[in-house]
PDB file of N, CA and C in Angstrom:
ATOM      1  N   UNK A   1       0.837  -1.176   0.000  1.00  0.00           N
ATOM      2  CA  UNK A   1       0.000   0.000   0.000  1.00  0.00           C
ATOM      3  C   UNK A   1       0.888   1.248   0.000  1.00  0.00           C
ATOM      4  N   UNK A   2       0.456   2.166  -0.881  1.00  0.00           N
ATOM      5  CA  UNK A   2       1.215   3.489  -0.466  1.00  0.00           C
ATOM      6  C   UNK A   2       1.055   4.770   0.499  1.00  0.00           C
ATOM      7  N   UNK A   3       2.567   5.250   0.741  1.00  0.00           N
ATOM      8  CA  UNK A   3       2.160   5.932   1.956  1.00  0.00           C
ATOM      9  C   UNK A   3       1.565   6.769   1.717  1.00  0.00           C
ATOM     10  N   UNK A   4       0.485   7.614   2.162  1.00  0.00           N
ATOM     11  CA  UNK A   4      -0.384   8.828   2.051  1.00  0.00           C
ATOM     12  C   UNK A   4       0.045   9.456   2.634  1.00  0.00           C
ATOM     13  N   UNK A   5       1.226   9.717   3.785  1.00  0.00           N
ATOM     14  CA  UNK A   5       1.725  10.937   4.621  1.00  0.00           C
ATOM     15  C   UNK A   5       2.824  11.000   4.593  1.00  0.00           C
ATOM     16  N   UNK A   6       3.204  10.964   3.040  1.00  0.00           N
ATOM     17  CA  UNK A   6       4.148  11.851   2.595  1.00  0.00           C
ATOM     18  C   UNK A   6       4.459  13.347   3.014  1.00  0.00           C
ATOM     19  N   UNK A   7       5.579  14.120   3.170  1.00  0.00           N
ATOM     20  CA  UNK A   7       5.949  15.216   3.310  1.00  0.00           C
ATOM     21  C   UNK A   7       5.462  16.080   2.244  1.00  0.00           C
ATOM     22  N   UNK A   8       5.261  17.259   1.900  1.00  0.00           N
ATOM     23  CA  UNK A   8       4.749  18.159   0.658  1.00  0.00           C
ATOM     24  C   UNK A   8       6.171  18.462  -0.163  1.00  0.00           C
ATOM     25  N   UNK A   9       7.382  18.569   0.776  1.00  0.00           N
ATOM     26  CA  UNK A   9       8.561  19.326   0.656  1.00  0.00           C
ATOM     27  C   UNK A   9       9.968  18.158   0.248  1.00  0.00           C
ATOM     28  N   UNK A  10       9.328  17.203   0.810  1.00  0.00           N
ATOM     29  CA  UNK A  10      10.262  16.013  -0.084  1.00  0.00           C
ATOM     30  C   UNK A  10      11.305  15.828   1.255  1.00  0.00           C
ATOM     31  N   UNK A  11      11.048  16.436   2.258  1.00  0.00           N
ATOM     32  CA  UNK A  11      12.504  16.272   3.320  1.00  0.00           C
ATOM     33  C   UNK A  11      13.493  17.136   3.433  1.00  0.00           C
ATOM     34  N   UNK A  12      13.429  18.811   2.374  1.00  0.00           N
ATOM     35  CA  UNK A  12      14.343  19.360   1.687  1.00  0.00           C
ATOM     36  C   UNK A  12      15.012  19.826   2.468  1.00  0.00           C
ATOM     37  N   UNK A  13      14.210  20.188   3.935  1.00  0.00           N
ATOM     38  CA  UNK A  13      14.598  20.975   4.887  1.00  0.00           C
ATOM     39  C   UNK A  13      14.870  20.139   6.158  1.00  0.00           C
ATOM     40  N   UNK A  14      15.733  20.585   6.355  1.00  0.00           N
ATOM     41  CA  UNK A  14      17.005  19.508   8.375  1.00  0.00           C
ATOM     42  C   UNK A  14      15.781  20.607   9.688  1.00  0.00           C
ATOM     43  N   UNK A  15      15.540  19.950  10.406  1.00  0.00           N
ATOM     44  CA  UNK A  15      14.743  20.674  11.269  1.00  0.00           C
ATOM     45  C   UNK A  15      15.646  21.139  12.302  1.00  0.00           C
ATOM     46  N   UNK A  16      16.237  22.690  12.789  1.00  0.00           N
ATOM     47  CA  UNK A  16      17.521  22.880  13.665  1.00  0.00           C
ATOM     48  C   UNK A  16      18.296  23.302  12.637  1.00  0.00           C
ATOM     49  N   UNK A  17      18.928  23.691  11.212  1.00  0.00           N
ATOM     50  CA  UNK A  17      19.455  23.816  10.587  1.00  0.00           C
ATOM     51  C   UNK A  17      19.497  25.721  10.161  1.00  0.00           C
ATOM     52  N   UNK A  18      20.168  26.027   9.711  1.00  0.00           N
ATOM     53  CA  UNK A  18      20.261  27.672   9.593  1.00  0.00           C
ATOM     54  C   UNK A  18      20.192  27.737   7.892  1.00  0.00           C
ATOM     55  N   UNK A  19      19.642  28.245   7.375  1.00  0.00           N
ATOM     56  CA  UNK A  19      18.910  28.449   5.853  1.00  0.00           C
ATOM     57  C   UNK A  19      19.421  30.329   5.799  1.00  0.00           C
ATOM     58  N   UNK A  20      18.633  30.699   4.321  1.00  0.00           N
ATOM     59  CA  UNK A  20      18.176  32.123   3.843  1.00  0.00           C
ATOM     60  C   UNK A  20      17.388  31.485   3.002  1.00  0.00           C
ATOM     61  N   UNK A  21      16.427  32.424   3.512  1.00  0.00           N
ATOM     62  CA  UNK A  21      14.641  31.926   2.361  1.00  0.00           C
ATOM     63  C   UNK A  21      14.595  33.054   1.986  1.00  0.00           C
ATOM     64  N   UNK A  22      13.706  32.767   0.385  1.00  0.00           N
ATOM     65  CA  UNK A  22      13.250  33.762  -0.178  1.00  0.00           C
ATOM     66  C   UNK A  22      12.120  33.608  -0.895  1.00  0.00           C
ATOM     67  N   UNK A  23      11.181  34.419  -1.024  1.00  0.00           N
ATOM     68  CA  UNK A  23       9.534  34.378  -1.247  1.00  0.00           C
ATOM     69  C   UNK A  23       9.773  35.174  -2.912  1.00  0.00           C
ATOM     70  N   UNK A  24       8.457  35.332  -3.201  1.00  0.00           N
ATOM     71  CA  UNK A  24       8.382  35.642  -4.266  1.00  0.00           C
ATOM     72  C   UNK A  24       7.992  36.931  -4.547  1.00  0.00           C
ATOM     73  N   UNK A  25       7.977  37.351  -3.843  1.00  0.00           N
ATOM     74  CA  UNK A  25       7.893  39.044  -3.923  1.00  0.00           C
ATOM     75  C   UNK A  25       9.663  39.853  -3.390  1.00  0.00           C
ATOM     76  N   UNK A  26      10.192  39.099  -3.368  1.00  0.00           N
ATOM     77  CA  UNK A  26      11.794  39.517  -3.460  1.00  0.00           C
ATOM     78  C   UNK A  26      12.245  39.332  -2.466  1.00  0.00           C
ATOM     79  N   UNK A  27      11.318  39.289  -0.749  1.00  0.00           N
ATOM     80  CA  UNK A  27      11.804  39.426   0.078  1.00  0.00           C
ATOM     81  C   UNK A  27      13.127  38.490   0.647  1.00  0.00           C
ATOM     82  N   UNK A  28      14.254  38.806   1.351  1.00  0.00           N
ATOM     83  CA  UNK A  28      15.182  37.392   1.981  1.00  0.00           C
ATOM     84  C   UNK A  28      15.283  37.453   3.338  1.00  0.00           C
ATOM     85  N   UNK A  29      15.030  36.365   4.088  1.00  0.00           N
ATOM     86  CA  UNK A  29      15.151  36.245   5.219  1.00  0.00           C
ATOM     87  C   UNK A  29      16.906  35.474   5.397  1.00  0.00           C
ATOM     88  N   UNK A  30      17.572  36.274   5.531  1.00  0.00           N
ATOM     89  CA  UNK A  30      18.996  35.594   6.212  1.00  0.00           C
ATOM     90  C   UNK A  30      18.676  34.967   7.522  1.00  0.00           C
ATOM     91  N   UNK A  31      19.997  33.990   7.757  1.00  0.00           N
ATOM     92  CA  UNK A  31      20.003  33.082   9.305  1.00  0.00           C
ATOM     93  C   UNK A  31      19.019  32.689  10.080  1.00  0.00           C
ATOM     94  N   UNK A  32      17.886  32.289   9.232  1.00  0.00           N
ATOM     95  CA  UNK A  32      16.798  32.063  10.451  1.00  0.00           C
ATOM     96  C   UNK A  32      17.150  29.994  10.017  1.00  0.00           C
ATOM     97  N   UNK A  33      16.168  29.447  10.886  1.00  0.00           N
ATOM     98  CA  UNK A  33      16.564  28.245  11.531  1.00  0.00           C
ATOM     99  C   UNK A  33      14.836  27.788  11.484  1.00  0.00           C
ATOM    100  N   UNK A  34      15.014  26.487  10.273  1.00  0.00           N
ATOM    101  CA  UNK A  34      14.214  25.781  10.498  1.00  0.00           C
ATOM    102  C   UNK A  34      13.524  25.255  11.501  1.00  0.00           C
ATOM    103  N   UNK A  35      12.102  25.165  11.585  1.00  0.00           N
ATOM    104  CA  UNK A  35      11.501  24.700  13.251  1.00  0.00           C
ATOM    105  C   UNK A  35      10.637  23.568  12.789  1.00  0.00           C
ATOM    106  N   UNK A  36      10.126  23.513  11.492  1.00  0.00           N
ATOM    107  CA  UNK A  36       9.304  22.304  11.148  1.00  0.00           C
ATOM    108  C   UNK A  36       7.861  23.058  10.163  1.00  0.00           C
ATOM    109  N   UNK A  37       6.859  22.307  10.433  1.00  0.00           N
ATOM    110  CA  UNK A  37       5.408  22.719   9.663  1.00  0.00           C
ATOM    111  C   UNK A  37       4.518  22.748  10.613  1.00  0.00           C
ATOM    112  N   UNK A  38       3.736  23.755  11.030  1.00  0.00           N
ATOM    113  CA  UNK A  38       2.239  23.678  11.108  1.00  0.00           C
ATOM    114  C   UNK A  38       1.371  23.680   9.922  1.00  0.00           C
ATOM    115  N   UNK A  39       0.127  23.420  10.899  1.00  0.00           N
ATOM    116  CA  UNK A  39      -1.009  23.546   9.841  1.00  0.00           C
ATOM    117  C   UNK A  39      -1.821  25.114  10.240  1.00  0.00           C
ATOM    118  N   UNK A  40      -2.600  25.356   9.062  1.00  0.00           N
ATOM    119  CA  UNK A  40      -3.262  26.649   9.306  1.00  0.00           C
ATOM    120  C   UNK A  40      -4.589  26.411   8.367  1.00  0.00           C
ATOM    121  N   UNK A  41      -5.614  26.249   8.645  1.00  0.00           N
ATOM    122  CA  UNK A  41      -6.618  26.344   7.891  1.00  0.00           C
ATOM    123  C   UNK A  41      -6.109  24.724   7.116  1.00  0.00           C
ATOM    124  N   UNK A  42      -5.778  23.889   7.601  1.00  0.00           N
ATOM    125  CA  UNK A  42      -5.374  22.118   6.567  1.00  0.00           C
ATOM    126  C   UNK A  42      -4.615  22.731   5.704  1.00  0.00           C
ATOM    127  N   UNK A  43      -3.771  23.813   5.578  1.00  0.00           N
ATOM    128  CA  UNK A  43      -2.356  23.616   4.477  1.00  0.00           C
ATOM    129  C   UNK A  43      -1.213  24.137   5.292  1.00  0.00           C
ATOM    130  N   UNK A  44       0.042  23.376   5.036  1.00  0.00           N
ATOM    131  CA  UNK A  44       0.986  23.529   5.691  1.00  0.00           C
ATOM    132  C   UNK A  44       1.917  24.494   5.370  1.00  0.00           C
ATOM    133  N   UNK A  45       2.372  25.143   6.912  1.00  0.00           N
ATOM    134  CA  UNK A  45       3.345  26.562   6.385  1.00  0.00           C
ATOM    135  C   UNK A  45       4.324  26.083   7.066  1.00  0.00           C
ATOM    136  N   UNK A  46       5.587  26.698   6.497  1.00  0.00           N
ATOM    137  CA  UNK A  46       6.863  26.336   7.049  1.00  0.00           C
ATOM    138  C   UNK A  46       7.390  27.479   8.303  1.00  0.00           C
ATOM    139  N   UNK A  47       7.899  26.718   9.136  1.00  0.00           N
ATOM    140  CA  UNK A  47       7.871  27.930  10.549  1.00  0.00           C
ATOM    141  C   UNK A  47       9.789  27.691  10.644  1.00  0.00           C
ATOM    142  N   UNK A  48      10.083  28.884  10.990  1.00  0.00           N
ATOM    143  CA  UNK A  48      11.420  29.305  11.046  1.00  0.00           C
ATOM    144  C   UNK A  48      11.601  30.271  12.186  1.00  0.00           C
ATOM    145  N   UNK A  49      12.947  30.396  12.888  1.00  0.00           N
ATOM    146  CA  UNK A  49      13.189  31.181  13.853  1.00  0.00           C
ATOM    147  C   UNK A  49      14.421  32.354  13.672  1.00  0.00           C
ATOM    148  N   UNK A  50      13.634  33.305  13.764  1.00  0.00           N
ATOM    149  CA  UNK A  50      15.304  34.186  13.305  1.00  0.00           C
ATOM    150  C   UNK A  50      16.377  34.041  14.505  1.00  0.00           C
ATOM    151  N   UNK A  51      17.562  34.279  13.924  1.00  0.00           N
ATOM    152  CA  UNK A  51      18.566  34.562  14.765  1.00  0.00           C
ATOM    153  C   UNK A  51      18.510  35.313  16.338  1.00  0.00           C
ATOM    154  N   UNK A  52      17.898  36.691  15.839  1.00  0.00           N
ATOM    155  CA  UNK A  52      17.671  37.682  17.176  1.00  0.00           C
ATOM    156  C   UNK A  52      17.951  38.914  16.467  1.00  0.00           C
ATOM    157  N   UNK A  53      19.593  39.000  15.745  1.00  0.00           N
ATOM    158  CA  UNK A  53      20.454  39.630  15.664  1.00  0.00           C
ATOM    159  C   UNK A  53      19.656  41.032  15.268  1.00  0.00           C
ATOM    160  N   UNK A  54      18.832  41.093  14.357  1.00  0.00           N
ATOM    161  CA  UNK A  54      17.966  42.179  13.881  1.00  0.00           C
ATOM    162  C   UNK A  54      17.224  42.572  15.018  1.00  0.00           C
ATOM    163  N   UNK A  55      16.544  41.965  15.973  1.00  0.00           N
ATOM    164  CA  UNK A  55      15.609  43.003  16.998  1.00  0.00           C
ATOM    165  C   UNK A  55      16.198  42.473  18.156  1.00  0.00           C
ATOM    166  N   UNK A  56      17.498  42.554  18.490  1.00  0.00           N
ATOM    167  CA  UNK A  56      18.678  42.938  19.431  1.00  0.00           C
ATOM    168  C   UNK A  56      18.418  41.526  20.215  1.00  0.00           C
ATOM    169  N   UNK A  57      18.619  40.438  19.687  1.00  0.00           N
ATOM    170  CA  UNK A  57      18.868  39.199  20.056  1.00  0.00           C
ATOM    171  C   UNK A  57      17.276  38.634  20.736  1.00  0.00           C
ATOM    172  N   UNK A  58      16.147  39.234  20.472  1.00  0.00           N
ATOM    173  CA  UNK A  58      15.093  38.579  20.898  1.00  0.00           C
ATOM    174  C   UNK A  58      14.703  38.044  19.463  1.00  0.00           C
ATOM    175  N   UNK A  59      14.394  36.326  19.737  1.00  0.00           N
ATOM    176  CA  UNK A  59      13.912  35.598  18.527  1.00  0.00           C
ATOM    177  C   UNK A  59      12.734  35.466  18.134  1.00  0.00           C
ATOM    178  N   UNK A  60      12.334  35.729  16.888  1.00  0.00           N
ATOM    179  CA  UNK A  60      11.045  35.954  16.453  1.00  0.00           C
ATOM    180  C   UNK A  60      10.664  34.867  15.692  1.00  0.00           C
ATOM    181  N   UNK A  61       9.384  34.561  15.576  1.00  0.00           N
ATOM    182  CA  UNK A  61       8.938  33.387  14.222  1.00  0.00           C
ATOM    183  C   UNK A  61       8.417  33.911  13.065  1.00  0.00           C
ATOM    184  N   UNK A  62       9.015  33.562  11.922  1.00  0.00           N
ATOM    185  CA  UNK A  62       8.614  33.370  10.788  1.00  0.00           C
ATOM    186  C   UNK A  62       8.158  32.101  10.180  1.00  0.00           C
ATOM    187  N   UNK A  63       6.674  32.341   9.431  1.00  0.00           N
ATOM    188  CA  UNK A  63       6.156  31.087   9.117  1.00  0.00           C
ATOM    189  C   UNK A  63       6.023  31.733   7.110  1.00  0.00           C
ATOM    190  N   UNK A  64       5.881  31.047   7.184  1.00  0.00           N
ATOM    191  CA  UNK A  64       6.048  31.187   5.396  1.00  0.00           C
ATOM    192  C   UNK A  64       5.123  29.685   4.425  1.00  0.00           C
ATOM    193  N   UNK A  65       4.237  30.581   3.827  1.00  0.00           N
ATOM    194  CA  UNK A  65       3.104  29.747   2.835  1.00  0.00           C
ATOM    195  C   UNK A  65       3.996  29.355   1.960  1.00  0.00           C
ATOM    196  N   UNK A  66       4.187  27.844   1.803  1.00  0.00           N
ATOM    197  CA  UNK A  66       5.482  26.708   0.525  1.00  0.00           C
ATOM    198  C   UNK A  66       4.679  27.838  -0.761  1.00  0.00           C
ATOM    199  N   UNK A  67       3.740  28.296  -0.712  1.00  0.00           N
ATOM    200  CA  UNK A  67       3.230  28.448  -2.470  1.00  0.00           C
ATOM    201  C   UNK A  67       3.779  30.037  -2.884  1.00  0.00           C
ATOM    202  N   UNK A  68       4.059  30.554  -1.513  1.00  0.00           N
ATOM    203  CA  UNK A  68       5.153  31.735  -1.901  1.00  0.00           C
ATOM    204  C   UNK A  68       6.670  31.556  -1.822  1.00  0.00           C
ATOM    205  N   UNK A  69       7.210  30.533  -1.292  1.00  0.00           N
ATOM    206  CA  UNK A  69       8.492  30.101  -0.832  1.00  0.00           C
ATOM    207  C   UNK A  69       9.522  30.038  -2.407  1.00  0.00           C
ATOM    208  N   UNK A  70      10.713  30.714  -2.868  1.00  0.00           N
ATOM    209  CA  UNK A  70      10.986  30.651  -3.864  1.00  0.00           C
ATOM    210  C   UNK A  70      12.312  30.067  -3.995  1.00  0.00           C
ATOM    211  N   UNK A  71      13.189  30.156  -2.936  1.00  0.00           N
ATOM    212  CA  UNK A  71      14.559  29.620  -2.911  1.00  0.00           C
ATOM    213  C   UNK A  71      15.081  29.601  -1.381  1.00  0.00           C
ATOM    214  N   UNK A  72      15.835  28.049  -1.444  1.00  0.00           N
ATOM    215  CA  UNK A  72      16.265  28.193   0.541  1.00  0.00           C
ATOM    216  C   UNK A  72      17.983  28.138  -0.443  1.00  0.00           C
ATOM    217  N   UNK A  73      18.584  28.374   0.612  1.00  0.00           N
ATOM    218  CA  UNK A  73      20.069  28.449   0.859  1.00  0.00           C
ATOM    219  C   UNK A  73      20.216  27.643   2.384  1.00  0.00           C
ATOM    220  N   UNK A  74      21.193  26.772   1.921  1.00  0.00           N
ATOM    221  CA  UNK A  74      21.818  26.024   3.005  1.00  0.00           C
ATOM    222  C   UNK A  74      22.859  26.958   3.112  1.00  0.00           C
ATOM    223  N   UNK A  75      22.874  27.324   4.722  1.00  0.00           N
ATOM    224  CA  UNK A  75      23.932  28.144   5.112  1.00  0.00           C
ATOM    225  C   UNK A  75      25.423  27.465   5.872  1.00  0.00           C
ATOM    226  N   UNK A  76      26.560  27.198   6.007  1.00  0.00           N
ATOM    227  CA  UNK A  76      27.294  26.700   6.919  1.00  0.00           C
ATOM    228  C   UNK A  76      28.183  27.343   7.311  1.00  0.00           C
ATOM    229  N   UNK A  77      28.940  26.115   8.477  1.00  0.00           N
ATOM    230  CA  UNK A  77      29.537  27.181   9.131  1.00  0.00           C
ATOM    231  C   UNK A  77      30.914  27.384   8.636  1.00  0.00           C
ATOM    232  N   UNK A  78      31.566  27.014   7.989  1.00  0.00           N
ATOM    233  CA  UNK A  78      32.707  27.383   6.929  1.00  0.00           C
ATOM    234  C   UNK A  78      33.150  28.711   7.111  1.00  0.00           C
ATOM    235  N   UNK A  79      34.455  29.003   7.686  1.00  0.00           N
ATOM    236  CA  UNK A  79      34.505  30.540   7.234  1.00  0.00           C
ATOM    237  C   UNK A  79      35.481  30.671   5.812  1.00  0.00           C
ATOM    238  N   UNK A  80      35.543  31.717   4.906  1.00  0.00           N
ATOM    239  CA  UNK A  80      35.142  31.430   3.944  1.00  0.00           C
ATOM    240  C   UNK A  80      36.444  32.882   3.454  1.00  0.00           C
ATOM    241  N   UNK A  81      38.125  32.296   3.598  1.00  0.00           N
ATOM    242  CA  UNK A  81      39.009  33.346   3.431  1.00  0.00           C
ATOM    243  C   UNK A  81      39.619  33.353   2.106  1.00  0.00           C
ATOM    244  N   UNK A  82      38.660  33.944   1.193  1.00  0.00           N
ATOM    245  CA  UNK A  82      39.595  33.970  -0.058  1.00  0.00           C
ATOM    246  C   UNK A  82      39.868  35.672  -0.403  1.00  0.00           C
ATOM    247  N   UNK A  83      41.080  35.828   0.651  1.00  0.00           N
ATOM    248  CA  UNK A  83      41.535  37.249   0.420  1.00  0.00           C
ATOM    249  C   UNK A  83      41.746  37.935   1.477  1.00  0.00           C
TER     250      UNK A  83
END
């Protein structure tokens, strides 16, 4: 039998992991941190936690509708000296 509770997102996203998302109206969210999916009305939004760093280290949630979601970036921790 096949599974019916499949993921929507295929697994794309590590839950705890540090991303940059971007929607389709241009906006980018740098360093926020995957938290998983709720539901809202039976369709699933993706919930993320910012850093702090922008409203002086208090962490905020961002949830984001997959049907506006346009590009993630895997971020790491690599520092990155060419120069």
């Amino acid at each position: 039998m096949k599974d019916l509770n499949q993921s929507y997102d295929d697994g794309l996203l590590n839950e705890g992991k540090s991303y940059t998302v971007g929607t389709n109206d241009g906006k980018e969210f740098r360093h926020v941190v995957y938290k998983g999916t709720k539901l809202l009305n039976g369709k699933p939004l993706m919930v993320f936690e910012t850093s702090g760093v922008a409203t002086n280290f208090e962490k905020e949630q961002l949830t984001i509708n997959p049907s506006f979601h346009t590009f993630t970036i895997t971020e790491t921790k690599e520092n990155n000296n060419n120069g």
